[in-house]
C-alpha atoms as a PDB file:
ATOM      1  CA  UNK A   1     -31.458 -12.527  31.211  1.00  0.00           C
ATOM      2  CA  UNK A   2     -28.820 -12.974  28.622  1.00  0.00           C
ATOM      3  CA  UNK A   3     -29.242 -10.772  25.357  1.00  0.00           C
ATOM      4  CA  UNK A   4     -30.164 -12.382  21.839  1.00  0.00           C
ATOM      5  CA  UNK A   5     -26.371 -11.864  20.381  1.00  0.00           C
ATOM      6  CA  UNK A   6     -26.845 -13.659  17.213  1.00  0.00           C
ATOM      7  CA  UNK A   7     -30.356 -13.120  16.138  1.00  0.00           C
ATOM      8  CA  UNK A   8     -29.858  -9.251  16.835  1.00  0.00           C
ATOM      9  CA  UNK A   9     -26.705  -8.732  14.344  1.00  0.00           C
ATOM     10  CA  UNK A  10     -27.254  -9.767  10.919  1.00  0.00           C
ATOM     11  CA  UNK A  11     -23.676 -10.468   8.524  1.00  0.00           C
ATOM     12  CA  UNK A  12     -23.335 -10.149   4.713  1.00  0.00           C
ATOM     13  CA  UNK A  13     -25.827  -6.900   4.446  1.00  0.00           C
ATOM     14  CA  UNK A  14     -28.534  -4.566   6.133  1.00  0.00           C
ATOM     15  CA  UNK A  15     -31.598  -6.291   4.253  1.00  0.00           C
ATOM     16  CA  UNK A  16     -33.611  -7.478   6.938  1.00  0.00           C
ATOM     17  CA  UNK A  17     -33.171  -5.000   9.836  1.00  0.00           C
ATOM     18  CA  UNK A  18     -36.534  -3.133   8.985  1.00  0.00           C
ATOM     19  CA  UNK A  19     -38.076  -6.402   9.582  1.00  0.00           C
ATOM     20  CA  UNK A  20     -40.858  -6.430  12.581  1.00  0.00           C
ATOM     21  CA  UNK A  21     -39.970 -10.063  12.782  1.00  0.00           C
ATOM     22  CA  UNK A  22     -36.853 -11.659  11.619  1.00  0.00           C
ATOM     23  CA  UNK A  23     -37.048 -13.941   8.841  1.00  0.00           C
ATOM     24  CA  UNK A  24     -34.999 -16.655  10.842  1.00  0.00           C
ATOM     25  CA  UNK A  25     -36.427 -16.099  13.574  1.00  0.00           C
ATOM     26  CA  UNK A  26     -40.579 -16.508  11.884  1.00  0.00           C
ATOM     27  CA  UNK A  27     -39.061 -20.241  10.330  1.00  0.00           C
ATOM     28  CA  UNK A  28     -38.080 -21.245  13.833  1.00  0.00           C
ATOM     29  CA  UNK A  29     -41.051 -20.471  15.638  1.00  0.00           C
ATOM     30  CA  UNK A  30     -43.037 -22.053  13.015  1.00  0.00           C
ATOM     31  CA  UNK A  31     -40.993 -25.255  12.292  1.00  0.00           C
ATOM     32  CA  UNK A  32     -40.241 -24.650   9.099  1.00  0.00           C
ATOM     33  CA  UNK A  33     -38.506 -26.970   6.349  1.00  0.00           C
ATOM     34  CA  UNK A  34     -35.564 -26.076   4.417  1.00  0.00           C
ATOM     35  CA  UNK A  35     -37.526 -25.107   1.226  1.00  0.00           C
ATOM     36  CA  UNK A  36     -40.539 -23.290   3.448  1.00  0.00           C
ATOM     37  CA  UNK A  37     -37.703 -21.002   4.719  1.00  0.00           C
ATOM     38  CA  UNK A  38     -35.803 -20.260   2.197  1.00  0.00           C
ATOM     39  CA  UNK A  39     -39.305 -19.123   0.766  1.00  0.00           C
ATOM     40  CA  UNK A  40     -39.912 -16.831   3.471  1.00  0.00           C
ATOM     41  CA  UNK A  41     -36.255 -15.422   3.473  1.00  0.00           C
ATOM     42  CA  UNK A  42     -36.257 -14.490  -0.153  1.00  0.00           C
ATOM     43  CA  UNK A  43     -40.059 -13.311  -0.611  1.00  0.00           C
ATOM     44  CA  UNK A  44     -38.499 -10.857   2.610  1.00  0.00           C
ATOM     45  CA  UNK A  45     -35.812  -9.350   1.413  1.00  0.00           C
ATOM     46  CA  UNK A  46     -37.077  -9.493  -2.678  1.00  0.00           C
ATOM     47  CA  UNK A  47     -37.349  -5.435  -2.565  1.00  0.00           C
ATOM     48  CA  UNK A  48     -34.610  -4.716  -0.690  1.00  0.00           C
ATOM     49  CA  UNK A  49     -31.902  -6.418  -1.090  1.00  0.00           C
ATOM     50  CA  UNK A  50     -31.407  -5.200  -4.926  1.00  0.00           C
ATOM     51  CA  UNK A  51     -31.893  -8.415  -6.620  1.00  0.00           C
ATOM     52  CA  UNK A  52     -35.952  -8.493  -6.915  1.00  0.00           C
ATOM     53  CA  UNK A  53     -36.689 -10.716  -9.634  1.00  0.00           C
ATOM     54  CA  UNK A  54     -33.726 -13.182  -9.148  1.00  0.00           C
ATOM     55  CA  UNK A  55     -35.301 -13.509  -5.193  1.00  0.00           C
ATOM     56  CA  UNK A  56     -38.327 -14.112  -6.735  1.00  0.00           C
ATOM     57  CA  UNK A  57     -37.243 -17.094  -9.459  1.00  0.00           C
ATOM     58  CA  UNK A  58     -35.919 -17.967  -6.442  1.00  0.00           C
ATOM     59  CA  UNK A  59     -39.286 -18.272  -4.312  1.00  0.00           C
ATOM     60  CA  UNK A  60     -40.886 -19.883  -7.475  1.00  0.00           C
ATOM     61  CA  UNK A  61     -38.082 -22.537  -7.379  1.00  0.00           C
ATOM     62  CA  UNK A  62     -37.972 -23.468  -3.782  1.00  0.00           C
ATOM     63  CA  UNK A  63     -42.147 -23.961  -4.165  1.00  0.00           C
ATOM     64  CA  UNK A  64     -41.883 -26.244  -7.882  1.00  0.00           C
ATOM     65  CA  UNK A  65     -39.408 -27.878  -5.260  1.00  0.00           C
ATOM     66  CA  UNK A  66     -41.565 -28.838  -2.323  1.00  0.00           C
ATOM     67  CA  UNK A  67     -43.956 -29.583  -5.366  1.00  0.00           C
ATOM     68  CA  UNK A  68     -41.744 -32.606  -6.697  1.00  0.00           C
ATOM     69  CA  UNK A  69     -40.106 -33.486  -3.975  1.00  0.00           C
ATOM     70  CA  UNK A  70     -43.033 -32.977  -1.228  1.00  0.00           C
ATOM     71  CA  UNK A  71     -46.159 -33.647  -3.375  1.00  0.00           C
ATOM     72  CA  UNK A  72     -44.601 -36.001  -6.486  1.00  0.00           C
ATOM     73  CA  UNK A  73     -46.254 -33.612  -8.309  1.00  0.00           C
ATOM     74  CA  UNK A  74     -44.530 -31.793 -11.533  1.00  0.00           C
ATOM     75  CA  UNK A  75     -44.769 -28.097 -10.977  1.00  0.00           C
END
C-alpha cells in the first residue's frame, strides 16, 4: 500500500502536527464547504500557531459568512 505523502508533511509551519486528526484531512471526510473548513483549520491551530485572536476574528468571519451568504441572514 502506497504511503500518505502529502497529508503526512505539512509546508509553511509545524502547527498542526500534534493534531490526532488532521485538519484537512477531518473537512474531507466530512464534506466540508469552503467556509466550514476554513472554520475548522483556524479554530485548530488558534493556540498554536502564535496568532490566537486574529485565528479567531477569523473563525467569527468565516461563520457571519455562511450566515449571509448560506442563511440570507445578517450576522
Amino acid at each position: 500500500m502506497k504511503e500518505k505523502e502529502a497529508t503526512s508533511k505539512q509546508v509553511g509551519g509545524d502547527h498542526y502536527k500534534d493534531c490526532n486528526i488532521q485538519p484537512v484531512e477531518y473537512i474531507h471526510r466530512n464534506g466540508l464547504d469552503f467556509f466550514e473548513g476554513n472554520i475548522v483549520k483556524y479554530i485548530t491551530r488558534h493556540r498554536k500557531k502564535g496568532s490566537g485572536p486574529q485565528d479567531i476574528k477569523k473563525v467569527i468571519h468565516y461563520a457571519e459568512l455562511i450566515l449571509e451568504l448560506v442563511y440570507n441572514e445578517k450576522p
